[in-house]
N, C-alpha and C. Protein backbone atom coordinates (compact mmCIF):
# COMPACT_ATOMS: atom_id res chain seq x y z
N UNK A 1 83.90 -26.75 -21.52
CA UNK A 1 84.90 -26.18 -20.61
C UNK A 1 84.17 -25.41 -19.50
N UNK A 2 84.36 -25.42 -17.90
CA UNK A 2 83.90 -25.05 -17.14
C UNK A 2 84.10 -23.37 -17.23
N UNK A 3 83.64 -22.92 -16.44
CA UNK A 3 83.35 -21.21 -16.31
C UNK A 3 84.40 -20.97 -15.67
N UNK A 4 85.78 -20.09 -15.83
CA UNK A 4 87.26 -19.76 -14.93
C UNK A 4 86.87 -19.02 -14.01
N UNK A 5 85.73 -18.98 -13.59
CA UNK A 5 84.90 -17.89 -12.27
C UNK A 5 84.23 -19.05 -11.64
N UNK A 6 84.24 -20.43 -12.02
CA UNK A 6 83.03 -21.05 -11.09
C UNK A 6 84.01 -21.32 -9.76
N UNK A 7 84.78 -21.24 -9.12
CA UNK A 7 85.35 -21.52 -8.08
C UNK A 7 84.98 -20.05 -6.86
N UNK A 8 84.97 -19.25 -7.79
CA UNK A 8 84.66 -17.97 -7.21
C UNK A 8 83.74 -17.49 -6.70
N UNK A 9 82.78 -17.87 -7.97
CA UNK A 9 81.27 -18.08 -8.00
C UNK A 9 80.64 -18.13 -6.47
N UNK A 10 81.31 -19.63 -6.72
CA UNK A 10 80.98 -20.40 -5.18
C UNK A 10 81.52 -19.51 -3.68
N UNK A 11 82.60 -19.17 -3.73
CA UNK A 11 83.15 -18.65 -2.57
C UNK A 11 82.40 -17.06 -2.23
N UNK A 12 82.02 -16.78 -3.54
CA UNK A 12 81.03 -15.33 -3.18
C UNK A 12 79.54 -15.56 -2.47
N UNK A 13 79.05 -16.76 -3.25
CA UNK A 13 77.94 -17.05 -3.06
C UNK A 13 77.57 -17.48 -0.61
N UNK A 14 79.30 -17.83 -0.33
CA UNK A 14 79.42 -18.67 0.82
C UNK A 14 79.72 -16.86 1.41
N UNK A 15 80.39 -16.08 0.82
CA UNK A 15 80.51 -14.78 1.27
C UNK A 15 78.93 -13.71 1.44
N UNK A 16 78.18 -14.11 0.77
CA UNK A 16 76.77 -13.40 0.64
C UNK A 16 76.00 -14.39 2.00
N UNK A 17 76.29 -15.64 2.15
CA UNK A 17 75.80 -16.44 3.47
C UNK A 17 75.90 -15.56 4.61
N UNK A 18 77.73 -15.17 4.57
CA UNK A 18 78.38 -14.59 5.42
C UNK A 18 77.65 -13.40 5.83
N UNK A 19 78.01 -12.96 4.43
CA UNK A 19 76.51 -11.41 5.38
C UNK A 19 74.98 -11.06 5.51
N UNK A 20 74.46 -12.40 5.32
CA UNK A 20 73.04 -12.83 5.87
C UNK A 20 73.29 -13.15 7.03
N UNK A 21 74.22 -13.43 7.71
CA UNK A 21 74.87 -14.40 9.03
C UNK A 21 74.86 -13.00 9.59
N UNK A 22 75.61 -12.28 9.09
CA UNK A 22 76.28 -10.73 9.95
C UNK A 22 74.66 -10.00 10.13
N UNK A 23 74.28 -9.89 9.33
CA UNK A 23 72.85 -8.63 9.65
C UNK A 23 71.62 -9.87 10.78
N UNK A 24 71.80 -11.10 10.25
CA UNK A 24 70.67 -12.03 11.24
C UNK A 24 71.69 -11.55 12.71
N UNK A 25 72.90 -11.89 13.28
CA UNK A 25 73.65 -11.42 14.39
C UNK A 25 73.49 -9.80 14.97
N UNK A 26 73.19 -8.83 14.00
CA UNK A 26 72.68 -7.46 13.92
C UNK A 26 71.07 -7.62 14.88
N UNK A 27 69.84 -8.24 13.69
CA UNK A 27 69.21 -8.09 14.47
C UNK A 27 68.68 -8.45 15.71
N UNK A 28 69.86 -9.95 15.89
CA UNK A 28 69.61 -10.20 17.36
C UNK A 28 69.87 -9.69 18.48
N UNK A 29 70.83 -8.83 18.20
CA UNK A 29 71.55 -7.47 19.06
C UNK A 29 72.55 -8.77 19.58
N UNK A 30 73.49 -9.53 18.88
CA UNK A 30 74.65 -10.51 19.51
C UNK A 30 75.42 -9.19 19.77
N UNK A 31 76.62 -9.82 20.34
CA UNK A 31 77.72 -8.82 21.30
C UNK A 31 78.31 -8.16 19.49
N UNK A 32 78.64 -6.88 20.23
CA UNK A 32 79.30 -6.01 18.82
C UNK A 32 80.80 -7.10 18.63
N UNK A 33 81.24 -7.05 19.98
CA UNK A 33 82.59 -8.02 19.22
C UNK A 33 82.57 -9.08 18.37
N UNK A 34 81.48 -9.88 18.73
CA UNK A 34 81.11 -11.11 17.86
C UNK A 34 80.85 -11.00 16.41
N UNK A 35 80.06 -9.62 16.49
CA UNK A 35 79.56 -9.01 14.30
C UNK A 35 81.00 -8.73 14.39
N UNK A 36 82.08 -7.99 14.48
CA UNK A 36 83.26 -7.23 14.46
C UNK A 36 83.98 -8.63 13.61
N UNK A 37 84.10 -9.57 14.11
CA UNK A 37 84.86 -10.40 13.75
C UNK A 37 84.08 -11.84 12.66
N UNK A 38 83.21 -11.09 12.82
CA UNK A 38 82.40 -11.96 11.50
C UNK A 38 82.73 -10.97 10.30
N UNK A 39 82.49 -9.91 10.42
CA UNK A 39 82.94 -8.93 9.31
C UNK A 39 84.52 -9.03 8.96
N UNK A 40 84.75 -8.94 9.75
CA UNK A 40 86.39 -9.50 9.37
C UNK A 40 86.53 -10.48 9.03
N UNK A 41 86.51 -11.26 9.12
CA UNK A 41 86.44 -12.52 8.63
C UNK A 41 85.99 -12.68 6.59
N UNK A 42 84.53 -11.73 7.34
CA UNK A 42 83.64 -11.29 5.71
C UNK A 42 84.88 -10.96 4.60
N UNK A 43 85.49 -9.41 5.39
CA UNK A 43 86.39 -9.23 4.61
C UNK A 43 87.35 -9.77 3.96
N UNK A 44 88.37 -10.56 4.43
CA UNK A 44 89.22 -11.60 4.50
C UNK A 44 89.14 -12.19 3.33
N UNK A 45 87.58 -12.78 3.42
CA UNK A 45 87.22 -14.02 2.12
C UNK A 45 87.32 -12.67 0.79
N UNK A 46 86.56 -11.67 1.14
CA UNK A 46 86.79 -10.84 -0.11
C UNK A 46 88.26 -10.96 -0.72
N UNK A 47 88.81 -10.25 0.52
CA UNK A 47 90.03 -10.01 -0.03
C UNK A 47 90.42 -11.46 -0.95
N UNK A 48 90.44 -12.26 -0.72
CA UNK A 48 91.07 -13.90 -1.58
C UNK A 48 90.23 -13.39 -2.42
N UNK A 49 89.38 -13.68 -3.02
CA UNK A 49 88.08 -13.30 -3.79
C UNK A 49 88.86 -11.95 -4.70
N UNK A 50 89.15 -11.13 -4.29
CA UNK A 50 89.35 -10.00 -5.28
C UNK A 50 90.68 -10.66 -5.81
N UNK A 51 91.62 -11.33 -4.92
CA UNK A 51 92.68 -11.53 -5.44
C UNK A 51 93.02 -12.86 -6.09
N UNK A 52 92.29 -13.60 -6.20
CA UNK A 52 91.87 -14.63 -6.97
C UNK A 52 91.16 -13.85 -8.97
N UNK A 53 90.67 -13.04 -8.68
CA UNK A 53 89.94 -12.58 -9.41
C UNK A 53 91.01 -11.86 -10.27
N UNK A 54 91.44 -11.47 -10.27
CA UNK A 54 92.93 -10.52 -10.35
C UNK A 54 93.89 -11.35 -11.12
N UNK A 55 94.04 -12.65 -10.43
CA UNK A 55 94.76 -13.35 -11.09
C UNK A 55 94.15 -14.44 -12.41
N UNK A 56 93.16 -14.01 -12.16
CA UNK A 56 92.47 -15.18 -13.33
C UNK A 56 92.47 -13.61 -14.75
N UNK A 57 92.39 -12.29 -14.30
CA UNK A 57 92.42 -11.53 -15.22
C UNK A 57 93.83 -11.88 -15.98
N UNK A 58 94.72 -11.47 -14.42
CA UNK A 58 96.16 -11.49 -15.58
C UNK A 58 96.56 -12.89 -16.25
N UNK A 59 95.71 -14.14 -15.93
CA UNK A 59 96.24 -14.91 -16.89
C UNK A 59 95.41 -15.24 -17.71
N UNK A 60 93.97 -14.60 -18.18
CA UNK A 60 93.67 -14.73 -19.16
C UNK A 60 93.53 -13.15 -20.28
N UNK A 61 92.76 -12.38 -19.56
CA UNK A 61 92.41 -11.14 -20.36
C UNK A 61 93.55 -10.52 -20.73
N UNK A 62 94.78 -10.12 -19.64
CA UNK A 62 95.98 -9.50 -19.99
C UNK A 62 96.71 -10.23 -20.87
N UNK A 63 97.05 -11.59 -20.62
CA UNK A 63 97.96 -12.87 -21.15
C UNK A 63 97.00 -12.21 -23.09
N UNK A 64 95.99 -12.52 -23.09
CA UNK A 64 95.57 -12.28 -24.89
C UNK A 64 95.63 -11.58 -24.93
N UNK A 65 95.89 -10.14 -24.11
CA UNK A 65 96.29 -9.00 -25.13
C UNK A 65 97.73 -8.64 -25.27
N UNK A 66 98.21 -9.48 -24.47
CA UNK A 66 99.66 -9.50 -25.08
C UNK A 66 100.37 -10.40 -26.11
N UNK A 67 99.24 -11.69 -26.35
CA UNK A 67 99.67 -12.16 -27.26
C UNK A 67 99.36 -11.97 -28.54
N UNK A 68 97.91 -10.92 -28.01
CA UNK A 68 97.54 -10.43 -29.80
C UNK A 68 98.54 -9.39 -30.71
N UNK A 69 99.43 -8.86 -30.32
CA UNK A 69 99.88 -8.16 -30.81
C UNK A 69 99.45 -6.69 -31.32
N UNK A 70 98.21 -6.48 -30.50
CA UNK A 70 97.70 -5.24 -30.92
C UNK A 70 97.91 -4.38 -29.46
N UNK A 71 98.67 -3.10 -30.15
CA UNK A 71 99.15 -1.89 -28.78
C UNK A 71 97.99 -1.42 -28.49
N UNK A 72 96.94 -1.66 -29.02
CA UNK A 72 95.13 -0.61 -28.66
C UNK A 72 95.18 -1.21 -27.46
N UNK A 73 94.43 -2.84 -27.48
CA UNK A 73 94.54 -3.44 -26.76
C UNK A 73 95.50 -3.69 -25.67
N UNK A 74 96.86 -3.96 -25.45
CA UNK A 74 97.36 -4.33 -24.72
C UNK A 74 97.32 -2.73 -23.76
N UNK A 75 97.18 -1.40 -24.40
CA UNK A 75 97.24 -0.22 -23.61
C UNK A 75 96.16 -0.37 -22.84
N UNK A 76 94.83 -0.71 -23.33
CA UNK A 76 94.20 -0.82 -22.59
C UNK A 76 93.68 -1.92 -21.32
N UNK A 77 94.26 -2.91 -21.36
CA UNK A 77 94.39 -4.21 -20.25
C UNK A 77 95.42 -3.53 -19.34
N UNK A 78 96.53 -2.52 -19.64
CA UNK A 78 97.32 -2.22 -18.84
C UNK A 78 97.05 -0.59 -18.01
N UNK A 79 96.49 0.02 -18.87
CA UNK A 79 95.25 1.11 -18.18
C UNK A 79 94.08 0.61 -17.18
N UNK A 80 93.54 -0.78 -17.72
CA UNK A 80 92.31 -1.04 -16.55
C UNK A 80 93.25 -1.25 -15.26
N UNK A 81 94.79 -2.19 -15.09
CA UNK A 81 95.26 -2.14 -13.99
C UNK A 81 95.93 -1.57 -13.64
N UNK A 82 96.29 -0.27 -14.00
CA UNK A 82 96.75 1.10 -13.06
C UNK A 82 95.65 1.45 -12.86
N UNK A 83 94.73 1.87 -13.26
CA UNK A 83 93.31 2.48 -12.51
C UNK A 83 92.95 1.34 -11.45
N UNK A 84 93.09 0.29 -11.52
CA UNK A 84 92.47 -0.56 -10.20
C UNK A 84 93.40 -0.41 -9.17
N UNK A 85 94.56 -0.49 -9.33
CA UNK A 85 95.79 0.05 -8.21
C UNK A 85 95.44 0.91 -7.28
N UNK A 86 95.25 1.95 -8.72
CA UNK A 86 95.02 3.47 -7.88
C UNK A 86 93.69 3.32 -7.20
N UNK A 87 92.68 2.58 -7.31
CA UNK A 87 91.33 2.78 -6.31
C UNK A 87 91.90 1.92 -5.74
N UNK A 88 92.46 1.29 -5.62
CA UNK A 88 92.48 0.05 -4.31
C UNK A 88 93.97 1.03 -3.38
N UNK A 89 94.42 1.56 -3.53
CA UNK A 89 95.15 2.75 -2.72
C UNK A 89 94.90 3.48 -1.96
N UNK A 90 93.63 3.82 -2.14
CA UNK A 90 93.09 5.07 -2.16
C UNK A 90 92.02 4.75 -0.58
């Protein structure tokens, strides 16, 4: 069975390109608008990336602790995502 991160894998790996791309544009001194919108861009892919990531939690890590039937567990899959809420708020 393949790795439920290898899709991700990949898109981080094309995101780490991205900011070898951004600092090589840095030291060429390209126009600030031009890094501005490569970074944005950077961001962007994160953002899918975190939220891709997010969803592979809630349908695997959260999904088994709700089907295990144990309240330790399921308190705690539901504690890691109010604490991620709250930093991603913040």
């Amino acid at each position: 069975m393949p790795c439920k991160f290898d899709k991700e894998i990949a898109r981080m790996k094309r995101i780490e390109g991205q900011a070898r791309g951004i600092a090589k544009m840095m030291e060429g001194d390209r126009y600030c608008i031009d890094i501005l919108q490569q970074v944005t861009a950077m961001e962007g892919a994160l953002r899918a990336a975190k939220s891709k990531i997010l969803s592979i939690h809630a349908g695997h890590c959260v999904e088994d602790a709700l089907q295990s039937g144990d309240p330790v567990e399921q308190r705690q899959k539901f504690t890691e995502l109010v604490d991620l809420f709250q930093k991603a708020g913040k």
